[in-house]
Protein backbone atom coordinates (compact mmCIF):
# COMPACT_ATOMS: atom_id res chain seq x y z
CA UNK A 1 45.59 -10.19 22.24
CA UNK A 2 44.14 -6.79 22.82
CA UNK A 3 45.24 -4.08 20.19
CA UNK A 4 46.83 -0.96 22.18
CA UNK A 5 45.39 1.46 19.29
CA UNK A 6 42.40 1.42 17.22
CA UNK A 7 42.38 3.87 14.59
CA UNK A 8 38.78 4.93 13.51
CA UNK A 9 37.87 6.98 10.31
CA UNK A 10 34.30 7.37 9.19
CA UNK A 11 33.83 7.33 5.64
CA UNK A 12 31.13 8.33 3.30
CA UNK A 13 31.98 7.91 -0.17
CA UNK A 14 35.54 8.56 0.24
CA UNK A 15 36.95 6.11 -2.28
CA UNK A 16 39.62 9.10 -3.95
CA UNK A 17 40.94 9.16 -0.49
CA UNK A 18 40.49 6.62 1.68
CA UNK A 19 43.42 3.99 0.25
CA UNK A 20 46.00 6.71 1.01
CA UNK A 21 44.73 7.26 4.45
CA UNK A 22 44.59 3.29 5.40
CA UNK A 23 48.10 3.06 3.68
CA UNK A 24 49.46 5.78 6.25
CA UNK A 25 47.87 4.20 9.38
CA UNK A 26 49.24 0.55 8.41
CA UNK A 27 53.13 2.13 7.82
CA UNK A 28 52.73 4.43 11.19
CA UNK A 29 51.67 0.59 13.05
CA UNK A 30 54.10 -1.06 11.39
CA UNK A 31 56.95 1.34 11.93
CA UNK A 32 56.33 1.79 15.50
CA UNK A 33 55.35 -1.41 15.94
CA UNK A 34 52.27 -0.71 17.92
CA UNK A 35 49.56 -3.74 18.18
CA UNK A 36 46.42 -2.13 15.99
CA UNK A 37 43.70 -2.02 14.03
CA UNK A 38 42.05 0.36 11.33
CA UNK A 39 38.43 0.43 11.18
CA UNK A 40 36.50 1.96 8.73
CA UNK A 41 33.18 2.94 10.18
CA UNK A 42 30.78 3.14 6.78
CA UNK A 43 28.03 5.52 6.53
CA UNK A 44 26.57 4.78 3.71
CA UNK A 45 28.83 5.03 0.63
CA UNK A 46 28.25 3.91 -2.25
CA UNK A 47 31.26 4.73 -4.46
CA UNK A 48 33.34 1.19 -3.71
CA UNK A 49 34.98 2.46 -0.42
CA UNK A 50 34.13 -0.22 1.91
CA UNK A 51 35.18 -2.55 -0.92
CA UNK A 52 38.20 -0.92 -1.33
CA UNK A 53 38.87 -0.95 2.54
CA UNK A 54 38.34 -4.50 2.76
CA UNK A 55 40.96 -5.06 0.38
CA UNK A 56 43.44 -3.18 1.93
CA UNK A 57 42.84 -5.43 5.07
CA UNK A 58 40.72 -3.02 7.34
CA UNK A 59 37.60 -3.18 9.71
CA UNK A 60 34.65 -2.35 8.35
CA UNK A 61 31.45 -1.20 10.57
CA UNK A 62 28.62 -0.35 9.17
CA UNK A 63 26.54 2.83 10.48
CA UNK A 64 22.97 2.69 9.17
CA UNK A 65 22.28 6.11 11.53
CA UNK A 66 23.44 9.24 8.87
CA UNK A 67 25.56 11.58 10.51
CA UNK A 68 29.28 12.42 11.64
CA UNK A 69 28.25 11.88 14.81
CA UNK A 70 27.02 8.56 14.66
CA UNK A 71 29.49 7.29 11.90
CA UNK A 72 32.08 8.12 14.42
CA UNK A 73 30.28 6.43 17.85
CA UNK A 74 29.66 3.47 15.74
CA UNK A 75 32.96 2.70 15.19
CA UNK A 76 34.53 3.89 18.61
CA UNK A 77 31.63 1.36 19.50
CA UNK A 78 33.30 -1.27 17.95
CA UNK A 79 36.74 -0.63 18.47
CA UNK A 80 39.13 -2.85 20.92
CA UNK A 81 42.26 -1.04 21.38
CA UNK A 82 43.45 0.33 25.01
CA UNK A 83 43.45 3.79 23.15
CA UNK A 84 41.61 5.29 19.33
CA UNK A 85 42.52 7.69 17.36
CA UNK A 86 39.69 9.16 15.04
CA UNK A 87 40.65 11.33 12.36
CA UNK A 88 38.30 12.15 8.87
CA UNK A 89 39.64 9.95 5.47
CA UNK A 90 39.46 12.69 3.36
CA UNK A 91 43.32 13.11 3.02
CA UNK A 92 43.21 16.14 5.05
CA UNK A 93 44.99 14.19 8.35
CA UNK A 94 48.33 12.88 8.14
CA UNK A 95 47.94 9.17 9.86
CA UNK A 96 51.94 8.24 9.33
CA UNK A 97 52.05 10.94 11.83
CA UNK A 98 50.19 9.56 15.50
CA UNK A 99 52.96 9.58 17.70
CA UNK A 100 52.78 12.28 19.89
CA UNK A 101 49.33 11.59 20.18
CA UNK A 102 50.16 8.23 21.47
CA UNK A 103 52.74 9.61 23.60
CA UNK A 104 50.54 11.71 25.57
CA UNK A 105 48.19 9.35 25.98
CA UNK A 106 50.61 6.69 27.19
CA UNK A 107 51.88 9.74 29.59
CA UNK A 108 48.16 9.33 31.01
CA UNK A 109 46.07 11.71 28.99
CA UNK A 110 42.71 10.87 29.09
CA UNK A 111 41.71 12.90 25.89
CA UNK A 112 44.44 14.56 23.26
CA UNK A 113 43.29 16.98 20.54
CA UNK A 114 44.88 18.07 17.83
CA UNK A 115 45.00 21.86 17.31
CA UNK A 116 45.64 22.65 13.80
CA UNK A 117 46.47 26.33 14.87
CA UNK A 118 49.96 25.53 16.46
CA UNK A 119 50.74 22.86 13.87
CA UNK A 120 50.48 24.03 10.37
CA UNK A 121 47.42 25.08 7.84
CA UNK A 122 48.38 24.14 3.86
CA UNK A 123 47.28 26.28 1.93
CA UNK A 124 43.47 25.89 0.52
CA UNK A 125 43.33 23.36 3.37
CA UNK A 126 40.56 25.96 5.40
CA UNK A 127 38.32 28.76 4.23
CA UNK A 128 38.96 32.08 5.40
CA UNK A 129 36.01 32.72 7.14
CA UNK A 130 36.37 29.08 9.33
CA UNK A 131 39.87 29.76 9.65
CA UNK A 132 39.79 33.69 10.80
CA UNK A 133 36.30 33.65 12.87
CA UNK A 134 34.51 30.89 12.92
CA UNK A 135 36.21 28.29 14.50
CA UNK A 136 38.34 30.80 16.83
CA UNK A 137 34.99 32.36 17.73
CA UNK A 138 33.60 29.13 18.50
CA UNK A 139 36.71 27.19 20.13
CA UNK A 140 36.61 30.56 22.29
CA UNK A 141 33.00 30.61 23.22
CA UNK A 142 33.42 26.40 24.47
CA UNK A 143 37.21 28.03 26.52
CA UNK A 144 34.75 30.44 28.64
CA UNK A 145 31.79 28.45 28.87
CA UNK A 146 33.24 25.32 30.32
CA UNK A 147 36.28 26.73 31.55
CA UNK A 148 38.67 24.50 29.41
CA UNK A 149 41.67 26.26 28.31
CA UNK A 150 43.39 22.91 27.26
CA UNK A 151 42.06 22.50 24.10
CA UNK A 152 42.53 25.43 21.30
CA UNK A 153 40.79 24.00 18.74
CA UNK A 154 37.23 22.19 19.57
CA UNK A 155 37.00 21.31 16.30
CA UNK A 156 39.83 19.58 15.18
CA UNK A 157 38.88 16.13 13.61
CA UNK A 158 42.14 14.56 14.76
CA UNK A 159 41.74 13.19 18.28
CA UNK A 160 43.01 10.23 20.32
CA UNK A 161 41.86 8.76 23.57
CA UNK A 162 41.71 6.49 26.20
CA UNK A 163 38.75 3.89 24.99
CA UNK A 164 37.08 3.01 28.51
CA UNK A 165 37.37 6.53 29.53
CA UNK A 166 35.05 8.01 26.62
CA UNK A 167 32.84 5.19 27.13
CA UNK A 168 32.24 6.12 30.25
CA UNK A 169 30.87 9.87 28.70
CA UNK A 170 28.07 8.20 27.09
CA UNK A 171 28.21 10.81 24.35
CA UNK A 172 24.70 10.86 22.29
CA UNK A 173 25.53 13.46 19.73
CA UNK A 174 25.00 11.91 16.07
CA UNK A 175 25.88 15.31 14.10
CA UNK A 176 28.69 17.26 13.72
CA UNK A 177 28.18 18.48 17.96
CA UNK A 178 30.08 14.99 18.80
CA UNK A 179 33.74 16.58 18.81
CA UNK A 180 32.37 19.25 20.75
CA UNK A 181 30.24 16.83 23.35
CA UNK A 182 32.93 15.19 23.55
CA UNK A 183 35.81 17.58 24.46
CA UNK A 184 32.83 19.49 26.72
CA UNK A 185 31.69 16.23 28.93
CA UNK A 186 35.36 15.49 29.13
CA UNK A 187 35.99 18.71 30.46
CA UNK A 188 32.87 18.85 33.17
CA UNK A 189 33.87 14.70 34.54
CA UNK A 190 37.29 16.03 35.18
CA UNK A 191 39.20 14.11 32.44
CA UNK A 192 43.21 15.22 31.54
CA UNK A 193 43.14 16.86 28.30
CA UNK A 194 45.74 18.16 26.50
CA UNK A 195 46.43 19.20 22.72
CA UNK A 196 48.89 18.50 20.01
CA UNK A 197 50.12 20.63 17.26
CA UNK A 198 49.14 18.93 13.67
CA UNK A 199 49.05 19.41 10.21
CA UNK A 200 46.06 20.00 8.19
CA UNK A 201 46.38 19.45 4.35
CA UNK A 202 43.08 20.34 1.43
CA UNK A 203 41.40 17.13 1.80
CA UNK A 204 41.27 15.03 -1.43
CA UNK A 205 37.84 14.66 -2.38
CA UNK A 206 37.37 16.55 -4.98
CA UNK A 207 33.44 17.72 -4.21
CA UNK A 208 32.43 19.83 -1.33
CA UNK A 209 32.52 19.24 2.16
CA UNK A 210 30.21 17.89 4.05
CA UNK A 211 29.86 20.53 6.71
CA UNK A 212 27.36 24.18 6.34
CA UNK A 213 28.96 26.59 7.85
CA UNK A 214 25.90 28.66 8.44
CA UNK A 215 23.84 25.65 9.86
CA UNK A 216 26.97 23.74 11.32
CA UNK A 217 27.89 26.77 13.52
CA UNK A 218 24.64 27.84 14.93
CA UNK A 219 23.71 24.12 16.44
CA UNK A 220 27.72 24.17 17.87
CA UNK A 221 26.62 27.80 19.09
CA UNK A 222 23.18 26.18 20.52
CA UNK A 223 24.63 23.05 21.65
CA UNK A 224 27.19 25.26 23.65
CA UNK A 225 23.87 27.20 25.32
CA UNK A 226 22.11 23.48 25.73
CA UNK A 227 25.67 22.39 27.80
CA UNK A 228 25.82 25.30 29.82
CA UNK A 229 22.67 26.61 31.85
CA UNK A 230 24.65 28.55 33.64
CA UNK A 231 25.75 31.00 30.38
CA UNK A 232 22.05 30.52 28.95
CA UNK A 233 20.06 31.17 32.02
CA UNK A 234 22.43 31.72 35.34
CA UNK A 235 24.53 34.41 34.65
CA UNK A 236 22.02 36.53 32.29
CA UNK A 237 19.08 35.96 34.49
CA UNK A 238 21.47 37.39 37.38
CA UNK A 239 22.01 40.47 35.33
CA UNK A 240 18.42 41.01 34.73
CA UNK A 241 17.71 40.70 38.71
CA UNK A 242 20.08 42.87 39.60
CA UNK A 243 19.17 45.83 37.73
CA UNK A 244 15.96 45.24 38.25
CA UNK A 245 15.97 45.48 41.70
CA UNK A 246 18.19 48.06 41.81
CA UNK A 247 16.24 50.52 39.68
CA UNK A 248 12.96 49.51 41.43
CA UNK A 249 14.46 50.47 44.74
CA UNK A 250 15.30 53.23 43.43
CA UNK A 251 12.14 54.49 41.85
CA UNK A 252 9.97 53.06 44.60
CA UNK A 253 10.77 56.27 47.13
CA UNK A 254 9.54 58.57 43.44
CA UNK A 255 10.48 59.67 40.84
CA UNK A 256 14.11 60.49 39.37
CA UNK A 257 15.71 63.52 37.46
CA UNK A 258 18.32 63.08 35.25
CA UNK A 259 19.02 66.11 33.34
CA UNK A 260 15.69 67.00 30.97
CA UNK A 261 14.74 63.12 31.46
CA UNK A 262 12.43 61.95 34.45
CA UNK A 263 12.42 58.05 34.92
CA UNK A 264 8.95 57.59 37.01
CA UNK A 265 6.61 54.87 37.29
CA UNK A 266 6.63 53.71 33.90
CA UNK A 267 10.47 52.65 34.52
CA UNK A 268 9.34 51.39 37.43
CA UNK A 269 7.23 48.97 35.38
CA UNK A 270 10.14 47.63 33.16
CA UNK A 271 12.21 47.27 36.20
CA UNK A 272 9.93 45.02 37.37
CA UNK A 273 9.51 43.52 34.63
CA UNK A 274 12.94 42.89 34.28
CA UNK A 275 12.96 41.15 38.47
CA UNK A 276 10.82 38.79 36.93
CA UNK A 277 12.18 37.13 34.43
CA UNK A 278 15.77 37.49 35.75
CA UNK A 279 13.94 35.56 38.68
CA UNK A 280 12.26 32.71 35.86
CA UNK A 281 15.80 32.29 34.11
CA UNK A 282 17.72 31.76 37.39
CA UNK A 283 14.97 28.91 38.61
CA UNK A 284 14.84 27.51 34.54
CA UNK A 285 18.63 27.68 35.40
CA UNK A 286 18.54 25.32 38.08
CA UNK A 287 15.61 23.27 36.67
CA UNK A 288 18.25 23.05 33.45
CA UNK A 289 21.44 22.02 35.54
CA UNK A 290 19.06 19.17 37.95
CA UNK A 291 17.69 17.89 34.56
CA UNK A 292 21.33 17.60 32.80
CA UNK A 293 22.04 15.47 35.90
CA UNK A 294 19.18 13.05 36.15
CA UNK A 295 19.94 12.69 31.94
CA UNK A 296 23.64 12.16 32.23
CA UNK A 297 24.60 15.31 30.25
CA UNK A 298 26.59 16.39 33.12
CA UNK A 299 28.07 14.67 35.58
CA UNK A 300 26.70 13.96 39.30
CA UNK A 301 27.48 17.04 41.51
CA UNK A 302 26.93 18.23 45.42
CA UNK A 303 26.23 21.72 44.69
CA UNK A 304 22.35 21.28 43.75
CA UNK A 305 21.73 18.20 45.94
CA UNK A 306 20.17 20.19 48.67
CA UNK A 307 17.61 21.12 46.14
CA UNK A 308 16.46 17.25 45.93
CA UNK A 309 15.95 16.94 49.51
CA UNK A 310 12.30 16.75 50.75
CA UNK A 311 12.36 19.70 52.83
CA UNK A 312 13.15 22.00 49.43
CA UNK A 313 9.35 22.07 49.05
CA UNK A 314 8.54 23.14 52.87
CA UNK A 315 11.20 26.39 51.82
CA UNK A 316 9.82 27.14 49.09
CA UNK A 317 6.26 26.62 50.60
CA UNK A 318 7.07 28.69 53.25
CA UNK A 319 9.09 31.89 51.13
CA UNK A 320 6.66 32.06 48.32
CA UNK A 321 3.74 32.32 51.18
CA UNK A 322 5.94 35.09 52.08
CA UNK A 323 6.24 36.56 49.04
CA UNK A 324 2.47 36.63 48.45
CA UNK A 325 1.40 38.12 51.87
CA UNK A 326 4.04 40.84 51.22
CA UNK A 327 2.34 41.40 48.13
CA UNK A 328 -1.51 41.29 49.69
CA UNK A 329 -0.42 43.59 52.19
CA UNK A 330 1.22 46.24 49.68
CA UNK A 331 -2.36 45.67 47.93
CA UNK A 332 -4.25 46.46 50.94
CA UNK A 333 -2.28 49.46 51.44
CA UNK A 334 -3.61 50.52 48.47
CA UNK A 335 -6.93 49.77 48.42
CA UNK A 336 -6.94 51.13 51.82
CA UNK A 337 -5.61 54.91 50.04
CA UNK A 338 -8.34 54.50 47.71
CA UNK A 339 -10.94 54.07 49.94
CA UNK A 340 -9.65 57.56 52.08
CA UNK A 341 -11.30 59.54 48.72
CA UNK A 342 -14.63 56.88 48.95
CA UNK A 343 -13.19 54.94 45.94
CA UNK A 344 -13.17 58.01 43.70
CA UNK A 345 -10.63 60.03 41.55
CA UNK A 346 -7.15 60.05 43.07
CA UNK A 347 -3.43 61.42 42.72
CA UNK A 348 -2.15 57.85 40.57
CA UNK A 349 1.42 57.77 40.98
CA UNK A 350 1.98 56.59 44.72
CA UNK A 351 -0.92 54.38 44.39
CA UNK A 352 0.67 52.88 40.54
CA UNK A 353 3.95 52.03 42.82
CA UNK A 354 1.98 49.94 45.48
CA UNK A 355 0.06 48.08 42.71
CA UNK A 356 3.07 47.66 40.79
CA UNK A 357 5.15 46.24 43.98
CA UNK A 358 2.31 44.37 44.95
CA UNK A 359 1.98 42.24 41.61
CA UNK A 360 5.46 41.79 41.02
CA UNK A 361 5.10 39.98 44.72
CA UNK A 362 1.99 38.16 44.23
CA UNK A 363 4.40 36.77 41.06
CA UNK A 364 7.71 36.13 42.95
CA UNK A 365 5.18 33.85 45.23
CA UNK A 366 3.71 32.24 42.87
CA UNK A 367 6.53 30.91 40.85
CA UNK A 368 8.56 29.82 44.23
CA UNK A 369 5.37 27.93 44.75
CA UNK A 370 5.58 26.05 41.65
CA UNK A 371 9.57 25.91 42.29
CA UNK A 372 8.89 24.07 44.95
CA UNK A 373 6.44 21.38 43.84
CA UNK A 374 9.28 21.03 40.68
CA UNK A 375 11.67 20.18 43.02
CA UNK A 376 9.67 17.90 45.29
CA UNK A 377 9.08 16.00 41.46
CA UNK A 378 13.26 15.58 41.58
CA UNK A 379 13.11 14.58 44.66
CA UNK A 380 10.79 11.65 43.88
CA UNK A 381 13.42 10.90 40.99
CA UNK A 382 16.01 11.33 42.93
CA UNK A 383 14.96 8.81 45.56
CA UNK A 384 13.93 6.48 42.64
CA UNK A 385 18.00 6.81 41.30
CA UNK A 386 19.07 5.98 45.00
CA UNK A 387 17.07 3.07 45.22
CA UNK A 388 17.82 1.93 41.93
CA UNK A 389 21.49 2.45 42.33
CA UNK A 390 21.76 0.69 45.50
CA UNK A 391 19.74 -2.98 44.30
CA UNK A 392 22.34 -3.06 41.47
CA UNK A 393 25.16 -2.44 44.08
CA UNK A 394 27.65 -5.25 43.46
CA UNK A 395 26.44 -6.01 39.95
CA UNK A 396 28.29 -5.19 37.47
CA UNK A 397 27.09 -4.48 33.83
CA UNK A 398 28.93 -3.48 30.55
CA UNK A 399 28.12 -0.01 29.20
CA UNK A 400 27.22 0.40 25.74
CA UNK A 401 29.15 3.35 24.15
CA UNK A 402 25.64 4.43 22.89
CA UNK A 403 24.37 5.48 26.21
């Protein structure tokens, strides 16, 4: 018979610890008798744990891939309950303690966190700085990015959820980013999360942590930029074209006075500047949110399927012709001033503006040009999914975890 709960902990040399932790989960199973297994998902120790968890009567996977990350998918991968709960064996999780994580997820939660803030810290259990900034900061930056004010605490290593709906995320993070890939895909495929206060207690080990706080928090940082185009490129690239345009505008008609300061053509320049690559980061914005797609990062969405379509290329074709002719004809205009003094010495501002309005056009055209031939490429892939997807319509295959 199926097991409704599979309790996963990855272990790496965790032999101080581990016994305690697979005594808990057996007396929380046994109590509530709740149909389980514990499963030990080895990375690599070589201290006596997996002989020690074998004793105690638990599953042991072996993960030959190093890493949190992969320890963890590796034994998700394996697991059989209805729901998992994965929580670290270093002492620091209570595992008598699962019920209200099984509650919510027998309520119909698709993913339930643990947030360590609302429950209770021990003392020495977190360092300042992680406790005070770092993970706040963080757990804060993943709330705006991806709009998920359900979970307080992205990093919490206690977590339980429904088994076929993670599989279904294909999460391929092998480092410490899985907890966060896993609470951000949930989030963007539309899966009910909720959180749980819990305890954290000092973990057991006696020897430092695996995680670097320094290296650990820049790739969440990056992985957080990686996940959201729309915060790395979108919304900054936006800012840039705005002000751009609006300060070329304004300069275009001459010069401007602002107390002793005169912004003039050479502002003019940086404003321009500034057009284009607000314009580059809004297309790499869009290039970044198609590509997510087509890889599975994010999940398959309306709002850029226009940009697939055949006729994408013919628009961009057509607007960065535009673009370019505006720009030959502001060039003209120019050359055509210069020529009214026989090509000699001439007044250079009015003429700088032309030239300067002129270029940035020629390279607005330019790069809708190439635009366009990108997206005619994801339109070839695009037809290639379609086709693929519909000669496997009515077959049915198994999906790995692994993705």
């Amino acid at each position: 018979m199926r097991p409704e709960l599979s309790i996963v902990m990855p272990c790496l040399n965790e032999v101080r610890t581990l016994e305690r932790c697979i005594a808990k989960a057996q007396t929380f199973l046994k109590e509530h008798d709740i149909p389980g297994e514990i499963i030990v998902a080895d990375n690599g120790s070589s201290d006596g744990s997996t002989e020690l968890a074998t004793k105690m009567g638990a599953r042991i996977v072996t993960v030959e891939t190093r890493g949190y990350g992969a320890a963890l998918a590796g034994g998700i991968d394996a697991a059989l309950g209805k729901y998992v709960i994965i929580g670290d064996s270093d002492g620091s999780y209570d595992f008598s303690g699962l019920l209200p994580l099984v509650e919510k997820l027998r309520a119909g939660y698709d993913l339930v966190v643990g947030n360590r803030f609302q429950g209770v810290i021990g003392p020495g259990a977190m360092p300042a700085l992680h406790r005070y900034f770092g993970n706040p900061f963080l757990s804060a930056v993943g709330r705006l990015f991806f709009s998920c004010k359900e979970c307080g605490d992205f990093y919490c290593g206690l977590r339980g959820f429904r088994n076929d709906a993670m599989r279904s995320l294909r999460l391929q993070s092998r480092g410490m980013e899985f907890a966060l890939e896993m609470v951000v895909k949930a989030r963007l495929h539309g899966l009910r999360i909720t959180e749980v206060p819990i305890t954290l207690s000092p973990d057991g080990r006696g020897r430092p942590p695996h995680l670097r706080w320094y290296s650990d928090g820049w790739r969440s940082l990056r992985f957080y930029l990686l996940m959201s185009p729309r915060w790395f490129f979108g919304i900054p690239g936006l800012a840039l074209l705005l002000i751009g345009v609006i300060i070329s505008v304004a300069l275009f008609r001459g010069p401007i006075v602002l107390g002793s300061v005169t912004f003039d053509y050479h502002t003019l320049m940086y404003s321009t500047s500034a057009i284009v690559l607000g314009y580059q980061s809004i297309l790499l914005f869009i290039f970044a949110e198609l590509m997510a797609i087509e890889s599975g990062l994010h999940p398959p969405t309306s709002k850029y399927r226009f940009l697939e379509r055949r006729r994408t290329l013919e628009w961009c074709i057509g607007a960065g012709i535009g673009l370019i002719v505006a720009g030959v004809v502001l060039g003209i205009i120019a050359a055509r001033q210069w020529s009214l003094v026989a090509f000699g010495s001439l007044e250079p501002v009015w003429i700088l503006r032309l030239v300067v309005c002129s270029v940035l056009l020629l390279l607005l055209g330019g790069e809708t040009l190439l635009a366009g031939f990108y997206f005619g490429l994801m339109n070839l892939v695009a037809e290639r999914r379609t086709r693929r997807l519909s000669s496997s319509a009515g077959t049915t295959n198994p999906e790995s975890f692994r993705g």
